[in-house]
C-alpha atoms as a PDB file:
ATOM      1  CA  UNK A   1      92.872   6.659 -19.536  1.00  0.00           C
ATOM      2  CA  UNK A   2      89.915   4.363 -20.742  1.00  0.00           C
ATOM      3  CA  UNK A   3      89.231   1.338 -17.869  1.00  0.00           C
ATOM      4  CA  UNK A   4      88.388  -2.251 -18.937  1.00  0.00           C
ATOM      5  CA  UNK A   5      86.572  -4.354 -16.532  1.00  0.00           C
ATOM      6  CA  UNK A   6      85.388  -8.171 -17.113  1.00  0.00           C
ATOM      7  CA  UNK A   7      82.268  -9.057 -18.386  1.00  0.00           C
ATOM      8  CA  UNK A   8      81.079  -5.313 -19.166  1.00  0.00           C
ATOM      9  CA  UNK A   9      79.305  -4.788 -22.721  1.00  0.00           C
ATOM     10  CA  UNK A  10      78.259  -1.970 -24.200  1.00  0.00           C
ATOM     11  CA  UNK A  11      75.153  -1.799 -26.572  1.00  0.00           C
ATOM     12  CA  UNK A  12      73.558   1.325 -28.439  1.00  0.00           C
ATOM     13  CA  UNK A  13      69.798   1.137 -27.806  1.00  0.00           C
ATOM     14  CA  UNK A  14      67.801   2.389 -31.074  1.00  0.00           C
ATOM     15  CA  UNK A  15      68.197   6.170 -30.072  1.00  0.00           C
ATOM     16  CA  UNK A  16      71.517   6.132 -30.180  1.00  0.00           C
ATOM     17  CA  UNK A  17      72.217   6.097 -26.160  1.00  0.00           C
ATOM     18  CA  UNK A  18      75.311   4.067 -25.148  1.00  0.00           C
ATOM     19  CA  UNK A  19      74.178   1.669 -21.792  1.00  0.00           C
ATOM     20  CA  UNK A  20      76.495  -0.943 -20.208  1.00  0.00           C
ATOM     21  CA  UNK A  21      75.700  -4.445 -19.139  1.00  0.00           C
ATOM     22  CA  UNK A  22      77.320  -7.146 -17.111  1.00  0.00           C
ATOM     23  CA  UNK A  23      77.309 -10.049 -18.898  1.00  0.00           C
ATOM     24  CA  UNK A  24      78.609 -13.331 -17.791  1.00  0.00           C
ATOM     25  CA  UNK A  25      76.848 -16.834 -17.584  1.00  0.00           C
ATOM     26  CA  UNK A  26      73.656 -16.093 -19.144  1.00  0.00           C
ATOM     27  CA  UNK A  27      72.973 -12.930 -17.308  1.00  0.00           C
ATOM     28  CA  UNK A  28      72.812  -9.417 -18.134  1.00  0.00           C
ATOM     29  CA  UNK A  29      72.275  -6.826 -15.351  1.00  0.00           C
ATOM     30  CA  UNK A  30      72.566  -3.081 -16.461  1.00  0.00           C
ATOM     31  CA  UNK A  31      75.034  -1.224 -14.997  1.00  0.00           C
ATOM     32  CA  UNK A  32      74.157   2.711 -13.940  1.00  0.00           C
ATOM     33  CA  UNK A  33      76.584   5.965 -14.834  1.00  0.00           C
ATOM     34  CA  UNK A  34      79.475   6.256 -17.067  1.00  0.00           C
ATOM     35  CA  UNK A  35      82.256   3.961 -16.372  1.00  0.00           C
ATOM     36  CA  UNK A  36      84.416   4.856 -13.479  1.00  0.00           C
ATOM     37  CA  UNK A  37      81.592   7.003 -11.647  1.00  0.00           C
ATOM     38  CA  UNK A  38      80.566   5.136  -7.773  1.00  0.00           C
ATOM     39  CA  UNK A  39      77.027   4.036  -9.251  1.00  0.00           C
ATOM     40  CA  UNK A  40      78.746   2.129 -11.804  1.00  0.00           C
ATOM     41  CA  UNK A  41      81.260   0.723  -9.424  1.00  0.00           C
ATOM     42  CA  UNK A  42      78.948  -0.311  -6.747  1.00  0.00           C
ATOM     43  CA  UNK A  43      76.356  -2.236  -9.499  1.00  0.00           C
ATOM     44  CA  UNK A  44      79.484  -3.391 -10.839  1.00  0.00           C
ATOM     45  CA  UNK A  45      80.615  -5.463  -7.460  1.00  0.00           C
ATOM     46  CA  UNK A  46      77.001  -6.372  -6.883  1.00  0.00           C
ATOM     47  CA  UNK A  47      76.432  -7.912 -10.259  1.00  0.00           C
ATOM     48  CA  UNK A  48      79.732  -9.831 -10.317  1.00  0.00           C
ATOM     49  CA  UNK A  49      79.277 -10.843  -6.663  1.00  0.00           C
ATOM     50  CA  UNK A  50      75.914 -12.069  -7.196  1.00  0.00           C
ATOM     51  CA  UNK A  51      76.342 -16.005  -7.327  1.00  0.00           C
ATOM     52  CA  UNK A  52      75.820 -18.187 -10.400  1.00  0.00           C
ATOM     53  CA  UNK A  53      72.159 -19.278 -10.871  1.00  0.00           C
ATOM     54  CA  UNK A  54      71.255 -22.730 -10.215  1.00  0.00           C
ATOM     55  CA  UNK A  55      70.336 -24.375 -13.475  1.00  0.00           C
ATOM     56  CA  UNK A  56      67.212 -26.264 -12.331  1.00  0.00           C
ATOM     57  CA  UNK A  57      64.090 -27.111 -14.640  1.00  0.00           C
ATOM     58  CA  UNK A  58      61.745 -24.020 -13.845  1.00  0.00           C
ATOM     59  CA  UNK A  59      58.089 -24.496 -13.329  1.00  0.00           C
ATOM     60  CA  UNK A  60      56.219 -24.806 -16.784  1.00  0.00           C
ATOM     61  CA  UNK A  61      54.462 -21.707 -17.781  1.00  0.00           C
ATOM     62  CA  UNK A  62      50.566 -22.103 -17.977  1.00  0.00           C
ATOM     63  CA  UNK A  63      49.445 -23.109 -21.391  1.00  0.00           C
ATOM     64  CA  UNK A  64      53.597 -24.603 -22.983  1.00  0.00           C
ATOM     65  CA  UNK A  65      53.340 -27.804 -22.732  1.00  0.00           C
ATOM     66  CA  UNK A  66      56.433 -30.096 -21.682  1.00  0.00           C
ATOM     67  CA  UNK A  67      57.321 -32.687 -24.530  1.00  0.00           C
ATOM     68  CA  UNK A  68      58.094 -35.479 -21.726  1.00  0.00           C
ATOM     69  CA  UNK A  69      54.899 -34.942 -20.281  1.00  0.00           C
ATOM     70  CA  UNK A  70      51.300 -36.876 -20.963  1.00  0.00           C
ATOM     71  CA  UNK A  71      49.203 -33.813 -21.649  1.00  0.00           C
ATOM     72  CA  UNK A  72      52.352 -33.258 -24.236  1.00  0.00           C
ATOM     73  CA  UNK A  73      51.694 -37.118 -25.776  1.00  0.00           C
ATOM     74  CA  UNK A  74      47.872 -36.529 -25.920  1.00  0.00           C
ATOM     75  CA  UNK A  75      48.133 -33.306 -28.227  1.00  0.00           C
ATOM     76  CA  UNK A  76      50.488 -35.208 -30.021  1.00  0.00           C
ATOM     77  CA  UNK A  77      47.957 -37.908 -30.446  1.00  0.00           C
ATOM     78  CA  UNK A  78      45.279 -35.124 -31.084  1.00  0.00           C
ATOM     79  CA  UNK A  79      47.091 -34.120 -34.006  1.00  0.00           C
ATOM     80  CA  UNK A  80      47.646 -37.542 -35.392  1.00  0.00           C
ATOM     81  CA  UNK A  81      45.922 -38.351 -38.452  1.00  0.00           C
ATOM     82  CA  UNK A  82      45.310 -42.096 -36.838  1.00  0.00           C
ATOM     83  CA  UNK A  83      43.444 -39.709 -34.080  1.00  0.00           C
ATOM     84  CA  UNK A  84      41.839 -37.483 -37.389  1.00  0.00           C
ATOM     85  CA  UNK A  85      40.668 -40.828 -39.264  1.00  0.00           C
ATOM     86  CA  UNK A  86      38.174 -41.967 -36.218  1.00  0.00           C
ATOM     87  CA  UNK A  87      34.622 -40.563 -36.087  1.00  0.00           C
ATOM     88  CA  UNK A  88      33.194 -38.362 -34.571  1.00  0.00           C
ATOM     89  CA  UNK A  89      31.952 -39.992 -31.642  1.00  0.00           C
ATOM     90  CA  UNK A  90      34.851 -41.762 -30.884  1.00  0.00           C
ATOM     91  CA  UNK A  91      36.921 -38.898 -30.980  1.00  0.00           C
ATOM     92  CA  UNK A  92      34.995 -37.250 -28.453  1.00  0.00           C
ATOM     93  CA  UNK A  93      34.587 -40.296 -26.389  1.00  0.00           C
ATOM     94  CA  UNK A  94      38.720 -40.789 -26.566  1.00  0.00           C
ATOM     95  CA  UNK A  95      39.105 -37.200 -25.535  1.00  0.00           C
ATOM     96  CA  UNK A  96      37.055 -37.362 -22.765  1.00  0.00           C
ATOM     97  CA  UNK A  97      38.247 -40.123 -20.954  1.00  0.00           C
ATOM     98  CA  UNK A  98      42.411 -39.329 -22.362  1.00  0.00           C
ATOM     99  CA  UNK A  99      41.733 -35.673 -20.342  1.00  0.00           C
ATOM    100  CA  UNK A 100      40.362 -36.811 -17.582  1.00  0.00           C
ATOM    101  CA  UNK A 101      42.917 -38.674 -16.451  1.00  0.00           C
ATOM    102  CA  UNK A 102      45.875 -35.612 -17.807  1.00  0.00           C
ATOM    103  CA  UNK A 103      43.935 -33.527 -15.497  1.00  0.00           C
ATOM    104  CA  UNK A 104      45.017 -36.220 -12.605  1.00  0.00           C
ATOM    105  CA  UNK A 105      48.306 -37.419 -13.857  1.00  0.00           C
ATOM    106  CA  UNK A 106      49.266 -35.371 -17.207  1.00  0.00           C
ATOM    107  CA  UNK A 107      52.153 -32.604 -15.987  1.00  0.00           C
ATOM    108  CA  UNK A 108      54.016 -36.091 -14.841  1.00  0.00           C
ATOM    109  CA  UNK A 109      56.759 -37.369 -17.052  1.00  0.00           C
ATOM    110  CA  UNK A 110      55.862 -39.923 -19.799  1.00  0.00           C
ATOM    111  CA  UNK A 111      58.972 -41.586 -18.760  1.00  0.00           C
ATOM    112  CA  UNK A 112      57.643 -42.331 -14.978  1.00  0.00           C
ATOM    113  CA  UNK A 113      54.879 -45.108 -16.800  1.00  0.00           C
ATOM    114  CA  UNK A 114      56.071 -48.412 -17.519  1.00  0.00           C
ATOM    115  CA  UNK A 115      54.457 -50.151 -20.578  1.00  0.00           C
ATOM    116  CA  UNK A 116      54.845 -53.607 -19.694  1.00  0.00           C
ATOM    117  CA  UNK A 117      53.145 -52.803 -15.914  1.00  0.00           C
ATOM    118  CA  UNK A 118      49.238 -53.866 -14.861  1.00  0.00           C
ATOM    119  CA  UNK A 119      47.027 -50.751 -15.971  1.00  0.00           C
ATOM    120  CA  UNK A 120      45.367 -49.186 -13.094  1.00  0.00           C
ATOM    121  CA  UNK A 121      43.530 -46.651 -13.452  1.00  0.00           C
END
């Protein structure tokens, strides 16, 4: 008699070795013994117990920038060629003073500055 339970996948790794997963909702948790044995059953009710995961923005990772932040706009600007036509001088200049103030405000959203408000800096 072969046994069927939700959410359980099967893949062949490259040498050939069967392993089951539970897959539902984005995860995959691997599932121990053949199908039917207690250490399959028992990783079986844990995985499916286990409740959904929230969906919340994770923490950047260090060095990915996020494209709705202003460390995000200044590399964009960087890479401009209206950035690329200045000189030298100015470029450096520009960088200096656009970094200092990313290191103070940049992992903030782009959307949390209003254009048409006084400029403080």
């Amino acid at each position: 008699m072969r046994m069927t339970l939700k959410y359980v996948a099967e893949d062949t790794d490259r040498h050939g070795n069967v392993r089951l997963y539970y897959r539902r909702n984005g995860r995959k948790v691997r599932l121990r013994g053949p199908v039917g044995s207690p250490e399959f059953l028992t990783d079986y009710r844990r995985a499916a117990a286990r409740p959904k995961e929230s969906r919340k923005k994770s923490p950047p990772k260090p060095g990915v920038l996020r494209k709705d932040s202003l460390h995000w706009l200044c590399a964009q600007y960087y890479k401009s060629t209206t950035f690329a036509e200045l000189g030298a001088g100015t470029q450096k200049t520009r960088r200096s003073i656009l970094e200092r103030f990313c290191q103070r405000k940049g992992n903030g959203s782009i959307d949390l500055y209003d254009a048409d408000a006084p400029h403080t800096c």
